[in-house]
Protein backbone atom coordinates (compact mmCIF):
# COMPACT_ATOMS: atom_id res chain seq x y z
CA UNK A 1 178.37 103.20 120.67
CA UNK A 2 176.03 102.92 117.70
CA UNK A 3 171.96 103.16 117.65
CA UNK A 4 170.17 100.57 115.54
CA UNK A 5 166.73 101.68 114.61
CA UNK A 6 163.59 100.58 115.80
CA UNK A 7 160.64 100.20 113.77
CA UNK A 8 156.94 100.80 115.67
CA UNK A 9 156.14 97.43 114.96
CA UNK A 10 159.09 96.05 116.63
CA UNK A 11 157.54 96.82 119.80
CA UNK A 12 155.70 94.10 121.57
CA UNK A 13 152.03 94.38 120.76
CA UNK A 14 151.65 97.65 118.54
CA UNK A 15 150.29 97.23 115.34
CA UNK A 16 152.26 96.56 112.39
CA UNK A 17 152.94 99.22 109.96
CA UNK A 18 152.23 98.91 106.72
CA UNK A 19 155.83 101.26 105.51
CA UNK A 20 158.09 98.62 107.68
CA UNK A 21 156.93 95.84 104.93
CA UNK A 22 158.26 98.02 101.82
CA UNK A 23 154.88 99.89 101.18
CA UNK A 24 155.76 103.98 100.11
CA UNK A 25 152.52 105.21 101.22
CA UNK A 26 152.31 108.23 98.90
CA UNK A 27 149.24 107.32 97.16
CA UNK A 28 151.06 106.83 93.39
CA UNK A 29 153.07 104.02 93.79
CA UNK A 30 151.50 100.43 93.82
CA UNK A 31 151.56 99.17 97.23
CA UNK A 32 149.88 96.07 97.03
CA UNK A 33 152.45 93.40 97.44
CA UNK A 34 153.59 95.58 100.36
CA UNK A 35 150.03 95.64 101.82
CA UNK A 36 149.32 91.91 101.52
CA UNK A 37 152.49 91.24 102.90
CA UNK A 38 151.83 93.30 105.85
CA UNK A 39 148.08 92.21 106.27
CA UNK A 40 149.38 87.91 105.95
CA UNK A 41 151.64 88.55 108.64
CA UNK A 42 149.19 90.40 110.76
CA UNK A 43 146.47 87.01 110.88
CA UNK A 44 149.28 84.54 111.15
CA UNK A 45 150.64 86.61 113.94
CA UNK A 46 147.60 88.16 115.54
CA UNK A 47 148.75 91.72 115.31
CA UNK A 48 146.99 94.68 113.93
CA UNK A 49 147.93 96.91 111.06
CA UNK A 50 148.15 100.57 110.85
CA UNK A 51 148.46 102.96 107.74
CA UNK A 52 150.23 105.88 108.37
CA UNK A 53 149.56 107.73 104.91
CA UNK A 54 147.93 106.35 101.89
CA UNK A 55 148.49 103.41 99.96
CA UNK A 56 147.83 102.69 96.25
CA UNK A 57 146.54 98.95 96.10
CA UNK A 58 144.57 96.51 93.23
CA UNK A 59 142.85 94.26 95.81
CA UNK A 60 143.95 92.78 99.62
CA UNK A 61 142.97 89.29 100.43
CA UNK A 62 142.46 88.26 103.84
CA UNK A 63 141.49 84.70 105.25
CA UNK A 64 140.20 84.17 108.62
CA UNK A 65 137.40 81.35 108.71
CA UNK A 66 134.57 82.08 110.57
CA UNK A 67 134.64 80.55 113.78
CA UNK A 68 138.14 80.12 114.37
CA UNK A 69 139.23 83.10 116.65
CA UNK A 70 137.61 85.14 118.68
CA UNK A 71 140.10 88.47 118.55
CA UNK A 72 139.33 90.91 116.26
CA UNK A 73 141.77 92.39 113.31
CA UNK A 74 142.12 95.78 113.86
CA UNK A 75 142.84 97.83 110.76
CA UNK A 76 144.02 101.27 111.92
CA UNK A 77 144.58 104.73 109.96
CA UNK A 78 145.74 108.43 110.71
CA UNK A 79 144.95 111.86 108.83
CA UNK A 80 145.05 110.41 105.38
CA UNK A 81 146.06 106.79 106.14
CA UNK A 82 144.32 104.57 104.23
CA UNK A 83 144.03 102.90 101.18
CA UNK A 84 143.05 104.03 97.59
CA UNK A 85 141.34 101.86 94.79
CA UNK A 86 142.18 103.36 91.06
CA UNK A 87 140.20 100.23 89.08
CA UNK A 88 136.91 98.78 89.58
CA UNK A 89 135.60 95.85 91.94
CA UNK A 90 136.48 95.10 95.69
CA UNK A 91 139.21 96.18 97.72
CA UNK A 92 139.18 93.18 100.64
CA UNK A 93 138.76 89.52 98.88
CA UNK A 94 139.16 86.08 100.26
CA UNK A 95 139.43 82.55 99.20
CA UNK A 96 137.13 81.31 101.99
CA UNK A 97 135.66 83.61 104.53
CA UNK A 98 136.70 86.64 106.89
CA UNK A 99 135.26 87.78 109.79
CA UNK A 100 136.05 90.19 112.80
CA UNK A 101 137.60 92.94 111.23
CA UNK A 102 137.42 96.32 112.34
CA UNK A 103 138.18 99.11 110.71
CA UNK A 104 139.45 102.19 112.57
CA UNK A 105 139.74 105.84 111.19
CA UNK A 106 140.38 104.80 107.85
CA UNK A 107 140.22 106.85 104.86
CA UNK A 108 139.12 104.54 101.69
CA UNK A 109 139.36 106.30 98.08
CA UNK A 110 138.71 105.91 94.22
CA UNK A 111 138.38 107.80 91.60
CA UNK A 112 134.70 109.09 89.94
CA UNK A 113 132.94 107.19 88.32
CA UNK A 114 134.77 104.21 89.35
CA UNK A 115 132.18 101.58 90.48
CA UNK A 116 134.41 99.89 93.63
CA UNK A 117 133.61 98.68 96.87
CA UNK A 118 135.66 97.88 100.00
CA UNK A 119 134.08 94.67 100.91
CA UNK A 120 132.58 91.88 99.32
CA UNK A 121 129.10 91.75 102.24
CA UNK A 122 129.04 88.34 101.44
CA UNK A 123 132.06 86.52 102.43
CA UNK A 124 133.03 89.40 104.74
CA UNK A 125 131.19 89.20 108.31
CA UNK A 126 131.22 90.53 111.42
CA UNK A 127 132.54 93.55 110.52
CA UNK A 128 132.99 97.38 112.47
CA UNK A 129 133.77 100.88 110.33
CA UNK A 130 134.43 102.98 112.98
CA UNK A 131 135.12 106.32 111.80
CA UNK A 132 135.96 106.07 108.62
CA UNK A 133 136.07 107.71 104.91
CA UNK A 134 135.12 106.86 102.15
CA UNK A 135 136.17 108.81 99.19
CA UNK A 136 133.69 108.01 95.99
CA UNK A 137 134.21 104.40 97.36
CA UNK A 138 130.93 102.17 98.39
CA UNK A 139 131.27 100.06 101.59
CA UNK A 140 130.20 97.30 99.88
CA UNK A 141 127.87 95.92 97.11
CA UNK A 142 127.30 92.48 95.43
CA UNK A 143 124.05 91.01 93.86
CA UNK A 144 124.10 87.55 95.39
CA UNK A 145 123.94 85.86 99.29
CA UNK A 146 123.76 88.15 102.07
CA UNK A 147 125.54 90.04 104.74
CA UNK A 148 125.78 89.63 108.35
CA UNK A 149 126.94 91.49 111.11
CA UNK A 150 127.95 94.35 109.28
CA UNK A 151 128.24 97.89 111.84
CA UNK A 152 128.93 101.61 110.25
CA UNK A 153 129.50 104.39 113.16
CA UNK A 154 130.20 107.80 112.44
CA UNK A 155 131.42 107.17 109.27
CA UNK A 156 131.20 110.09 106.08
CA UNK A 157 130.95 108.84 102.74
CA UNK A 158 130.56 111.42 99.76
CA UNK A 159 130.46 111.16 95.95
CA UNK A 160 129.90 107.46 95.07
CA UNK A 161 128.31 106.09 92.29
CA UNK A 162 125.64 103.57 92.88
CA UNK A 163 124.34 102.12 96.29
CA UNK A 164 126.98 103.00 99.25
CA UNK A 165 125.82 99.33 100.63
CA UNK A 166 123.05 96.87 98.81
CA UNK A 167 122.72 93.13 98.83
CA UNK A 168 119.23 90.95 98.44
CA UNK A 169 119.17 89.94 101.79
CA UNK A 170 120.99 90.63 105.47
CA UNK A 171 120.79 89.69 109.03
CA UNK A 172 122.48 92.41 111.78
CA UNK A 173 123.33 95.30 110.04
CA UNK A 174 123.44 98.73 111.68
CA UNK A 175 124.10 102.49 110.45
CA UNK A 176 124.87 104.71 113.02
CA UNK A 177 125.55 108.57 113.33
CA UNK A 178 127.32 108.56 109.74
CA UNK A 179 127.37 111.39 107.38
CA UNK A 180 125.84 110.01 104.66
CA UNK A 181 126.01 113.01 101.57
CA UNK A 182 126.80 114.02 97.83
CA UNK A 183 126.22 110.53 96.45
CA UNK A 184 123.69 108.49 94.45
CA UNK A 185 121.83 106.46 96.96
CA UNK A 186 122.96 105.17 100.24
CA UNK A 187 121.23 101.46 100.99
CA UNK A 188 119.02 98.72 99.26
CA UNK A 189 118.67 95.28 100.97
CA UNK A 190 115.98 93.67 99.28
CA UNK A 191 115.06 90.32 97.23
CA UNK A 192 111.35 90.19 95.94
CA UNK A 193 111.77 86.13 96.87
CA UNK A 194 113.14 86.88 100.16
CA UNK A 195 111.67 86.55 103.77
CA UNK A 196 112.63 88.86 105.37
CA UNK A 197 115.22 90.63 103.13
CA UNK A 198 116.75 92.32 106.09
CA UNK A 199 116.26 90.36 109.63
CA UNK A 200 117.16 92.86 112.31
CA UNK A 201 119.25 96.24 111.70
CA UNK A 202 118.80 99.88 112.96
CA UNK A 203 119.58 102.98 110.58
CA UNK A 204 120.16 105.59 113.48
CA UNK A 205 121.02 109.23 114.21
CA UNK A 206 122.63 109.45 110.32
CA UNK A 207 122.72 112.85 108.23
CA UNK A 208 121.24 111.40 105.01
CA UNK A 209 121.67 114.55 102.50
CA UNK A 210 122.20 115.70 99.11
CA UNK A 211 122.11 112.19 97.03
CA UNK A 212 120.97 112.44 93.71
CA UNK A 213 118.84 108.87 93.28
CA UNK A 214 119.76 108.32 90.08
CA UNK A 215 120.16 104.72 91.06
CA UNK A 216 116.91 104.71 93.70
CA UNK A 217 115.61 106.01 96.93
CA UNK A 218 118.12 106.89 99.79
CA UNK A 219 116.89 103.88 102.19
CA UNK A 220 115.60 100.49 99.90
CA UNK A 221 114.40 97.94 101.81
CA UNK A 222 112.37 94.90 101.47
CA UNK A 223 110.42 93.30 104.15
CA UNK A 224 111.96 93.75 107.21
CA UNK A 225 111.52 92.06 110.61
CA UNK A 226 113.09 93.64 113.41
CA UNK A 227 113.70 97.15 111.91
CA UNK A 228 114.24 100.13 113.72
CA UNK A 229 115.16 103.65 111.48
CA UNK A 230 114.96 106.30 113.51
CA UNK A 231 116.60 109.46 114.80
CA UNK A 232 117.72 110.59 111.17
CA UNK A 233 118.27 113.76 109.24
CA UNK A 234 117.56 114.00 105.49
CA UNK A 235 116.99 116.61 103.15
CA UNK A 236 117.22 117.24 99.29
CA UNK A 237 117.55 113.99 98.34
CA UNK A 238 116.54 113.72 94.34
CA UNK A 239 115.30 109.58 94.63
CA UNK A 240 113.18 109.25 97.70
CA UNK A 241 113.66 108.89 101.15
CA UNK A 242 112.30 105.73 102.97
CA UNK A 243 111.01 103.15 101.12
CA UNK A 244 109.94 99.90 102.53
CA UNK A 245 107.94 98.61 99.83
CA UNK A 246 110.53 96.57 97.11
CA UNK A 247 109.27 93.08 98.83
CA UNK A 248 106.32 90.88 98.42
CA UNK A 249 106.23 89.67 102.14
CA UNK A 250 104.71 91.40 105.06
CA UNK A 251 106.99 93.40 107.70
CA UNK A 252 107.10 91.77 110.71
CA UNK A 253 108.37 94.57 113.26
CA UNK A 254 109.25 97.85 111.55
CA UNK A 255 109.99 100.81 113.54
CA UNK A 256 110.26 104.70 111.84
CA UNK A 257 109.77 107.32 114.48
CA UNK A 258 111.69 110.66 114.73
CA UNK A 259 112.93 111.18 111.85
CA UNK A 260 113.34 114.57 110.31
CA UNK A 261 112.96 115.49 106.35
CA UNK A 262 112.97 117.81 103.54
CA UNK A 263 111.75 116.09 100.66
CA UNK A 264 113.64 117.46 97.52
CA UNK A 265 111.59 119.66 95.27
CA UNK A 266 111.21 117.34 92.56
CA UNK A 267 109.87 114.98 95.00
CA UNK A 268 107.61 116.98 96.19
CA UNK A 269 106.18 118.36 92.99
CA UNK A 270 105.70 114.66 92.07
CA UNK A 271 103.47 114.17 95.15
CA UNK A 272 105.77 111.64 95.95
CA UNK A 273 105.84 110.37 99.75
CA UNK A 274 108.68 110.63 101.96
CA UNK A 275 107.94 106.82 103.74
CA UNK A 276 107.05 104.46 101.66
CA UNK A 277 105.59 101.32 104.14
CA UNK A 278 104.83 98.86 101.72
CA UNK A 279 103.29 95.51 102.85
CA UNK A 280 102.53 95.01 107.10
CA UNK A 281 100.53 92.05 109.40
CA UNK A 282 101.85 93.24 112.53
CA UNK A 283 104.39 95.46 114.32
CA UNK A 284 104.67 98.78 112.87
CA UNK A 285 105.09 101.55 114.92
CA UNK A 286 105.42 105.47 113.67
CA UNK A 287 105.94 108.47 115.92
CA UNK A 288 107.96 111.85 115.90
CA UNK A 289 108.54 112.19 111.79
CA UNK A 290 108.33 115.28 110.83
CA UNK A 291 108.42 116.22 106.92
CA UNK A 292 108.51 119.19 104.70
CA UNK A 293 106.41 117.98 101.89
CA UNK A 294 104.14 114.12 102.41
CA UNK A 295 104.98 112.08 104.78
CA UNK A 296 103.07 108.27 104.53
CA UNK A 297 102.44 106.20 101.62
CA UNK A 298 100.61 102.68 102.57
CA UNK A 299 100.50 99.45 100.77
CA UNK A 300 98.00 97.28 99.20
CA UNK A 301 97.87 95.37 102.77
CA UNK A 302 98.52 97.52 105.09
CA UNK A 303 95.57 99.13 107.69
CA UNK A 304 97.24 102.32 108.31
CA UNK A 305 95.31 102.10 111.87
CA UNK A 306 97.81 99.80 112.83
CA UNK A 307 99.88 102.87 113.07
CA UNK A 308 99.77 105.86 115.46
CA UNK A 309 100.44 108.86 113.57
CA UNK A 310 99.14 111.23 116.28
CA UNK A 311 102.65 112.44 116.35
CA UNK A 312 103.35 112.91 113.10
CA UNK A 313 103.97 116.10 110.73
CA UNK A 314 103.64 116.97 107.39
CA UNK A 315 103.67 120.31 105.80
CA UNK A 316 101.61 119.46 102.87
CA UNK A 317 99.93 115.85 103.30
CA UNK A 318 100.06 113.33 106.47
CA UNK A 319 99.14 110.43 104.21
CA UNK A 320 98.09 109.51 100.86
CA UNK A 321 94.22 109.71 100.89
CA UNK A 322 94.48 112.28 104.01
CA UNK A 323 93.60 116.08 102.98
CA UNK A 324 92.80 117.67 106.82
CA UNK A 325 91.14 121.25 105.39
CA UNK A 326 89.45 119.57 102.64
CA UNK A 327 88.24 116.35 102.98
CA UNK A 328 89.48 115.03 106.37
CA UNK A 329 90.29 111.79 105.24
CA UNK A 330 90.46 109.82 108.12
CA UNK A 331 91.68 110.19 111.89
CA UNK A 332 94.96 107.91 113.17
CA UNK A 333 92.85 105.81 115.05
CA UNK A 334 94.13 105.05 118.79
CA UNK A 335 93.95 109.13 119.13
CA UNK A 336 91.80 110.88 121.06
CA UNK A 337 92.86 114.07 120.89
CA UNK A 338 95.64 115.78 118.78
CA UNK A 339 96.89 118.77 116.75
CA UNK A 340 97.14 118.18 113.07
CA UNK A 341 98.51 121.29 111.38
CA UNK A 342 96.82 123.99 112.87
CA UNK A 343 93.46 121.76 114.19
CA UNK A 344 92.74 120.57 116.96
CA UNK A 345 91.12 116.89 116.45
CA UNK A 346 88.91 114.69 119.25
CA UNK A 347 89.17 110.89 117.85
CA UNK A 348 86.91 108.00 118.51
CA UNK A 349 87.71 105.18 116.50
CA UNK A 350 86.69 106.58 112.91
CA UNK A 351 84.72 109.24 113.90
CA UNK A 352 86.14 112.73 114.43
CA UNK A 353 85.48 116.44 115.96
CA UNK A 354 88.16 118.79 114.09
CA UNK A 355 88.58 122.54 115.27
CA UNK A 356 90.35 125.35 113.36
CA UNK A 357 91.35 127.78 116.22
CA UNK A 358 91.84 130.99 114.47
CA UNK A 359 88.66 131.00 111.82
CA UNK A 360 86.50 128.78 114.31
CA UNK A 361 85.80 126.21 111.20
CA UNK A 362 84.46 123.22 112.41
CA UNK A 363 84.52 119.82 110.63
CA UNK A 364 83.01 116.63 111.51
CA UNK A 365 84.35 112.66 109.99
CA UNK A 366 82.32 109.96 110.04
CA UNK A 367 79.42 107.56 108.14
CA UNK A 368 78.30 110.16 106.20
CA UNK A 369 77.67 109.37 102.95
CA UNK A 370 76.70 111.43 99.81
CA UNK A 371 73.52 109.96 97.99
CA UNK A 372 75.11 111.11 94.89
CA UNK A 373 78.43 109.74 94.65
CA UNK A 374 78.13 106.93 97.34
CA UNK A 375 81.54 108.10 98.82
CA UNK A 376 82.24 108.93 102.92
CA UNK A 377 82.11 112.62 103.33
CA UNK A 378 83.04 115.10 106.17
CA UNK A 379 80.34 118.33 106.69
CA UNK A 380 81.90 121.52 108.01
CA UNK A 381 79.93 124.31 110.03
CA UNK A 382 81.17 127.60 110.35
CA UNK A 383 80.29 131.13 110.37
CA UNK A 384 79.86 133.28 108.08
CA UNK A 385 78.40 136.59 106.19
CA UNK A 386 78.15 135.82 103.00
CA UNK A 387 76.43 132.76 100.67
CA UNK A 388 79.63 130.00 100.02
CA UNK A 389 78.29 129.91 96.50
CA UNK A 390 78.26 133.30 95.70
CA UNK A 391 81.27 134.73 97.49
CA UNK A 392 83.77 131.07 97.66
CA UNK A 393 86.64 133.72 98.20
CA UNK A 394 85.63 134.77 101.93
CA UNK A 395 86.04 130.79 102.46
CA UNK A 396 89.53 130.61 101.15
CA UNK A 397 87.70 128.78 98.08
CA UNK A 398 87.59 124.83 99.99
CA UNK A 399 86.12 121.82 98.76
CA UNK A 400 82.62 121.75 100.62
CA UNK A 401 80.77 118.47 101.30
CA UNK A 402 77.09 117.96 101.25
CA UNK A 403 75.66 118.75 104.56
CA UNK A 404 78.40 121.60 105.67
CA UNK A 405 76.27 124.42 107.10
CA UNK A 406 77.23 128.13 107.13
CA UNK A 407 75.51 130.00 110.40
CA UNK A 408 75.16 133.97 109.34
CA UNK A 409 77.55 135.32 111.66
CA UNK A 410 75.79 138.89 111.68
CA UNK A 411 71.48 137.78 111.79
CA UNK A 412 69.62 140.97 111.26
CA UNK A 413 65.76 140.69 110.51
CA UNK A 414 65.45 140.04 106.76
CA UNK A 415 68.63 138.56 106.56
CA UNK A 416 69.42 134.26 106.12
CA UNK A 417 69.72 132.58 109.08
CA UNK A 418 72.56 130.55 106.96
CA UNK A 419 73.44 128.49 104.57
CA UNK A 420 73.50 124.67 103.50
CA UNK A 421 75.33 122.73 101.16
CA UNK A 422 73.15 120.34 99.11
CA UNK A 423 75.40 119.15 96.70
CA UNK A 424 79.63 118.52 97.13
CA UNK A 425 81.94 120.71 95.15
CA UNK A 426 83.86 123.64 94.94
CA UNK A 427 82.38 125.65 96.23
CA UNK A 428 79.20 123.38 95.23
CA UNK A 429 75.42 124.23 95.60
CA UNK A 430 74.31 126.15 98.24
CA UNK A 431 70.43 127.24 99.44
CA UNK A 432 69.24 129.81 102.51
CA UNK A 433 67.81 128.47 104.79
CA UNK A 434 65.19 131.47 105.31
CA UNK A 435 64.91 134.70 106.60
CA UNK A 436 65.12 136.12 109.91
């Protein structure tokens, strides 16, 4: 009796595989006729496709008009299955439109310095990477339209050139728990003409490391409605963090709470700002970020009382304009009482009581205004032993405002009963104000 042998995609229902339609799969050889053969029977026949090593391919074109099935294509790959781009431009085509695809545990890869994408965001919709690779590949980049529907989950993507994903404008798109790392800059959606130039999308739980901007900031966006980034991890990163401000419109609903970063050092020694808002009516809501370096950096028409921002952290600045030991810029309003660095601060409105525990330095915020300059400014009272003027060093050498007071922590007869600031500076002018 003699065996005949079985391919996998003999059996009823498996996916096809791509070696059973002549492809070699060792990564050298060009597979492409092999591949489009493979992926043409798997839409006429509803069948998925798997890649059991890695294929060598110019471009793929799939058709499936939008609207006309409701399965999805399932594009599957193992260890190293996947498919590798050596020239420039997109991987997946079509002559129409193609929508629900997923891609499964595929590993895409070109070469450095080659500027290639998987998908084409515009003709390409609906569309799920599901724990997938991409090797110096972006997921997809074009200049005109917009995408739709487009989902990334725990996904890693390393050593691209350019944005990993950008188009002017999208509707649905969502980044989730991806390793995003080692790259120039991950995602710009935004169209100075556009409103909104993304319309609903969450960036969520991603590690956002290590990219160095030469193209922009790590996150682009334009005005958003409906936006939600949260939950994310991002340090070094050479271009900028979050920026929100590329768009002329107003954000309509944008959302950035709990996210954790390390602004790069050049960042920082720009006194650039880790979240850039941009332009807001209504709908923004902050909460939980926590930054080494500045955190907030408002726009032309945004009230940054809109925001809460009672739980937020910054190591060296909370927002631009905001300097809590020197000036005290201005409370998050909303906040009654919080800790900002190390004081304690009672809110009302724009009015303020701020307590440093551990040298008992009190500082007050509200109408005050300096008859010299005409500008807002914030008295401290504290104690002391010696005249602010004379000795600035025992004060760690702040920025005084007129008003601040100085109460002679050790009175002895003959001796000031303090000390009062009559004119702003550093350490500024200071007169007793008698004898004991």
């Amino acid at each position: 009796m003699s065996l005949t042998k079985a391919s996998y995609s003999m059996i009823d229902g498996a996916p096809i595989n791509v070696l059973d339609f002549g492809a070699v799969g060792d990564g050298v050889t060009n597979d492409t006729a092999a591949v489009q053969a493979a992926f043409n029977y798997a839409v006429a026949n509803n069948r998925n496709i798997w890649f059991p090593s890695l294929c060598k391919v110019f471009f793929i074109t799939i058709n499936r008009s939008l609207l006309t099935t409701s399965k999805r294509l399932v594009v599957s790959g193992g260890g190293n299955g996947g498919l590798y781009k050596a020239d420039a431009g997109t991987m997946f085509v079509t002559d129409l439109d193609a929508e629900l695809i997923t891609f499964d545990n595929m590993y895409f890869k070109t070469d450095a310095g080659v500027l290639a994408q998987v998908i084409n965001g515009a003709t390409y919709r609906r569309i799920v990477f599901l724990n997938c690779a991409f090797d110096r590949i972006r997921m997809f980049n074009i200049d005109t339209l917009y995408a739709q529907s487009i989902y990334a989950i725990g996904c890693n993507a390393w050593g691209w050139t350019g944005y990993f994903a950008a188009i002017p404008t999208a509707f649905d798109i969502h980044f989730t728990n991806n390793l995003i790392e080692q790259g120039d800059a991950f995602l710009a959606i935004y169209d100075p003409a556009a409103d909104p130039a993304l319309n609903t999308g969450t960036i969520f739980g991603n590690v956002i490391e290590g990219l160095d901007g030469v193209t922009g900031p790590a996150i682009n966006l334009g005005a958003c409605y409906g936006v939600t980034i949260s939950g994310n991890y991002m340090e070094g990163n050479a271009g900028g963090d979050i920026e929100c401000d590329k768009g002329a419109a107003l954000h309509k609903g944008l959302t950035i709470t709990g996210n954790g970063i390390q602004q790069a050092a050049a960042m920082i020694a720009a006194s650039e700002f880790a979240i850039r808002w941009g332009n807001a009516a209504t709908g923004l809501v902050s909460g939980g970020n926590a930054v080494t370096g500045r955190l907030h950096k408002f726009g032309t028409q945004n009230d940054r009382g809109a925001l809460n921002l009672g739980t937020d952290y910054a190591s060296i600045q909370l927002y631009d304009g905001y300097a809590p030991l020197d000036t005290i810029g201005r409370a998050p309003l909303g906040e009654t009482s919080y800790w900002l660095s190390n004081n304690q601060v009672f809110a009302a409105g724009a009015r303020f009581f701020a307590l440093e525990p551990f040298t008992g330095q009190m500082s007050f915020g509200g109408l005050f205004t300096d008859t010299v300059t005409g500008s807002l400014v914030h008295p401290k009272i504290l104690y002391g032993t010696t005249n602010p003027q004379t000795s600035p060093g025992d004060y760690n050498n702040i920025k005084w405002c007129k008003g601040s007071r100085v109460m002679n922590a050790s009175p002895a007869v003959g001796s000031p009963k303090g000390w009062i600031c009559t004119v702003s500076g550093q350490p500024g002018t200071w007169v007793s104000e008698g004898n004991l």
